[in-house]
C-alpha atoms as a PDB file:
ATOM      1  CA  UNK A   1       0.000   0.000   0.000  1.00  0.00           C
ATOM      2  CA  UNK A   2       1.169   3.454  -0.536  1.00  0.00           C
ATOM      3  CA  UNK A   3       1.004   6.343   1.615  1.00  0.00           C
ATOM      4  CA  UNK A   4      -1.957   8.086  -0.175  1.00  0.00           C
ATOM      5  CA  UNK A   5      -3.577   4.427  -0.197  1.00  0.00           C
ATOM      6  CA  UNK A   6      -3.492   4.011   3.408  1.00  0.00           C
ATOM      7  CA  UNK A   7      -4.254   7.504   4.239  1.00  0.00           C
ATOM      8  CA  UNK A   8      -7.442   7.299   2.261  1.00  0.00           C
ATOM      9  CA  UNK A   9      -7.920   3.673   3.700  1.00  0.00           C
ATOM     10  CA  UNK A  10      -8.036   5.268   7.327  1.00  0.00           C
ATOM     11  CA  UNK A  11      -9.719   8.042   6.536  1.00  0.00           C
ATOM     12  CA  UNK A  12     -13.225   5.801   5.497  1.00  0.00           C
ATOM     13  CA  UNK A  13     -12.376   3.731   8.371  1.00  0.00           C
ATOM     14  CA  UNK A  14     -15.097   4.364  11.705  1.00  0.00           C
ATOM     15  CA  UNK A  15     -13.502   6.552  14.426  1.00  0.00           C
ATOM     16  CA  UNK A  16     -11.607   3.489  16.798  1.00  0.00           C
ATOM     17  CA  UNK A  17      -8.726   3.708  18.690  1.00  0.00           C
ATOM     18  CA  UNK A  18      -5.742   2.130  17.142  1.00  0.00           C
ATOM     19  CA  UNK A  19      -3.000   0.032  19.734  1.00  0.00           C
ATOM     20  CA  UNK A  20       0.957   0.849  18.687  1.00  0.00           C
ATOM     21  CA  UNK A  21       1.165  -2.567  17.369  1.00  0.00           C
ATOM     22  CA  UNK A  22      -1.491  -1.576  15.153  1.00  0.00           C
ATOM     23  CA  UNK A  23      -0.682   1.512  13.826  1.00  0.00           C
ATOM     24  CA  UNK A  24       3.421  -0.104  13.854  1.00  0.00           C
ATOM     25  CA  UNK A  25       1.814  -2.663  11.052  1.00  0.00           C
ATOM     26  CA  UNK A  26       0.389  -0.134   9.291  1.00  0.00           C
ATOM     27  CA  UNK A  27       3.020   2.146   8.925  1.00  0.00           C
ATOM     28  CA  UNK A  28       5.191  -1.376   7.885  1.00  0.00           C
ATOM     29  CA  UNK A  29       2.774  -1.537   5.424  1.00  0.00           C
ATOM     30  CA  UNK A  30       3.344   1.615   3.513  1.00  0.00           C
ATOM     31  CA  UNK A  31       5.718   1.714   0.551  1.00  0.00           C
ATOM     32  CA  UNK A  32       7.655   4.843  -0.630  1.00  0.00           C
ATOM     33  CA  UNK A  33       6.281   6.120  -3.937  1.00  0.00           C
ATOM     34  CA  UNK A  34       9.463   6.508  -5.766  1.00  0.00           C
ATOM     35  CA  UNK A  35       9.487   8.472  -8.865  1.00  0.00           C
ATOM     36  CA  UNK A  36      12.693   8.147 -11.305  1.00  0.00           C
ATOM     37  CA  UNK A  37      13.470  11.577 -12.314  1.00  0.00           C
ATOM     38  CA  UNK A  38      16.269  12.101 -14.885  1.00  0.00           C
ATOM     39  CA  UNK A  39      18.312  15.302 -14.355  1.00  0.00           C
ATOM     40  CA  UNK A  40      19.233  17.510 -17.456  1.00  0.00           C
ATOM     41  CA  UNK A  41      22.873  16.362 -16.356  1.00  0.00           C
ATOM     42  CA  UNK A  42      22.291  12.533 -17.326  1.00  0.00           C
ATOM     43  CA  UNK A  43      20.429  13.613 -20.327  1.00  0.00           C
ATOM     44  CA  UNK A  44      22.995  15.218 -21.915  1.00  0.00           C
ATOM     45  CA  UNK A  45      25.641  12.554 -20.894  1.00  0.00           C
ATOM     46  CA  UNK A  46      23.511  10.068 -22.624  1.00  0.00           C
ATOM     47  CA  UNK A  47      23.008  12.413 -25.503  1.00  0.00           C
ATOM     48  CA  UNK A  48      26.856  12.315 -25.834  1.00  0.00           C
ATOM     49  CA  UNK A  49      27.301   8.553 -25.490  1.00  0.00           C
ATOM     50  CA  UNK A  50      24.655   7.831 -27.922  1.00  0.00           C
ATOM     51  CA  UNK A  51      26.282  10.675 -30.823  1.00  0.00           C
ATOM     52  CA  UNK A  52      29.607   9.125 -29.888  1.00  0.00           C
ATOM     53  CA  UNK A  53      28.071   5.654 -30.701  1.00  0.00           C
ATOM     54  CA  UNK A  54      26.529   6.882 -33.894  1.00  0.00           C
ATOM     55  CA  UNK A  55      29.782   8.430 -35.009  1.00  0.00           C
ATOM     56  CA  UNK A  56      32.132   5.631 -34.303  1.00  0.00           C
ATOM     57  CA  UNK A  57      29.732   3.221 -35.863  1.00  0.00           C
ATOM     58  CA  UNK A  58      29.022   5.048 -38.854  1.00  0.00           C
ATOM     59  CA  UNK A  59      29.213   2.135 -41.713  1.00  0.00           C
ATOM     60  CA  UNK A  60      26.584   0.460 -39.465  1.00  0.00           C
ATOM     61  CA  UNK A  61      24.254   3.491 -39.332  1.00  0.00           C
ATOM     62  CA  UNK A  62      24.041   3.838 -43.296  1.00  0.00           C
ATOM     63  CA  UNK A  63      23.066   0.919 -45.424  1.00  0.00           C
ATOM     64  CA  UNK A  64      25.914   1.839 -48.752  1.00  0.00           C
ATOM     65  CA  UNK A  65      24.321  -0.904 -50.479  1.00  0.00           C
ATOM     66  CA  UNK A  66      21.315   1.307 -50.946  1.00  0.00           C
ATOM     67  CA  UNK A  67      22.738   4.472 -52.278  1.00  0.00           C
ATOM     68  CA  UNK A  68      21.503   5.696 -55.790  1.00  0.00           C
ATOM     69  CA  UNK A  69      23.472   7.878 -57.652  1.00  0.00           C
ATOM     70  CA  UNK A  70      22.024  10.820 -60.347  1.00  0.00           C
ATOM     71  CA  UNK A  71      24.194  13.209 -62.491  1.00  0.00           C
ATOM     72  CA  UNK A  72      23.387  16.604 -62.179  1.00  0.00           C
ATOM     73  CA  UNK A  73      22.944  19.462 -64.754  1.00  0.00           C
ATOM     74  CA  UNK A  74      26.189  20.817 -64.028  1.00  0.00           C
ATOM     75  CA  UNK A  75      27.493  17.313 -64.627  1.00  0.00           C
ATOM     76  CA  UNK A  76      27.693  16.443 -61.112  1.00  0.00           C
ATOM     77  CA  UNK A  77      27.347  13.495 -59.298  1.00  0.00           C
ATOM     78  CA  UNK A  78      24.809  13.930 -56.517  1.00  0.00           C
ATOM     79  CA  UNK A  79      23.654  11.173 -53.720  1.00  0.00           C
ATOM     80  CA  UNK A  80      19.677  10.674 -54.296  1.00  0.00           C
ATOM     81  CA  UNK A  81      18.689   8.389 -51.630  1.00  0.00           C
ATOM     82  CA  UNK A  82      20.119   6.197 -49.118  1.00  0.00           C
ATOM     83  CA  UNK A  83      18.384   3.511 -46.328  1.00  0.00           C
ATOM     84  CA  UNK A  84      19.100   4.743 -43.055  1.00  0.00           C
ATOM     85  CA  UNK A  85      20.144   1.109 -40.783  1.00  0.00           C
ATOM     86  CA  UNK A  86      16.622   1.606 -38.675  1.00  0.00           C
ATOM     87  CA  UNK A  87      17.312  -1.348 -36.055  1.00  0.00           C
ATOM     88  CA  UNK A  88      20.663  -0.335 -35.340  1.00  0.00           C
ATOM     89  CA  UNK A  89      19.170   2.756 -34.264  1.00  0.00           C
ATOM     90  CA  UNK A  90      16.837   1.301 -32.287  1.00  0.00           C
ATOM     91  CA  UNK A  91      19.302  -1.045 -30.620  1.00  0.00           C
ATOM     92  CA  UNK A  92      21.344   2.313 -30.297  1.00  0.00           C
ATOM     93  CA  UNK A  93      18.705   4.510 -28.475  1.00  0.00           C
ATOM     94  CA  UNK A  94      17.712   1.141 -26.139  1.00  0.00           C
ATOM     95  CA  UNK A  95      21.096   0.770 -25.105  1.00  0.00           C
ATOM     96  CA  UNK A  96      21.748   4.547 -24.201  1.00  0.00           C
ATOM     97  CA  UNK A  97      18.214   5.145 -22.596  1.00  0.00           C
ATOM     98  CA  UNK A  98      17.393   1.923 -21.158  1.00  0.00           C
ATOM     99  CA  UNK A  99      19.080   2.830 -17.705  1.00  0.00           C
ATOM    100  CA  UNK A 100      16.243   6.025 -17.148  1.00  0.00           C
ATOM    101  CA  UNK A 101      13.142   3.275 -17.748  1.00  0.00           C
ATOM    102  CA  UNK A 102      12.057   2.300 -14.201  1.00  0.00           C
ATOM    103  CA  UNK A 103      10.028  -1.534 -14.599  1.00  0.00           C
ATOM    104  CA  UNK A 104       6.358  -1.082 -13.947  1.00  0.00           C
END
């Protein structure tokens, strides 16, 4: 039970008197609501780590295979399109962030 749970749960209780042991149990019973705040500090750091990653890993980012070629007017060649490695990504952004989840 949380605090606010157990608060409420006295308040709709009849007016009794409670013995220590009692009210000892009860405040045994009440779990800390935790909340798992991320500071602006441990953002950034695992801004960093993940651009680092990206960086370093760079062939894995970009698929080359993909890349399509045109010729511009000005006889040019320009890159058209290229597939962006999606999963690795996602792996990426998992393995940066997945320290700030909190299991429900």
């Amino acid at each position: 039970m949380t605090k606010s749970q157990t608060l409420a749960a006295l308040r709709n209780q009849l007016d009794s008197f409670y013995s220590l042991e009692q009210v000892i149990r009860i405040i045994e019973g009440i779990q800390e609501e935790t909340t798992n705040k991320v500071t602006v500090t441990e953002i950034g750091a695992a801004i960093e780590r993940l651009v680092d990653s990206l960086e370093s890993n760079a062939d894995y980012v970009v698929d080359y295979s993909s890349a399509e070629f045109g010729i511009s007017c000005e006889s040019r060649i320009e890159l058209e399109y290229i597939r962006v490695n999606s999963e690795y990504l996602r792996e990426a952004l998992e393995n940066t962030f997945i320290d700030f989840g909190q299991e429900v």
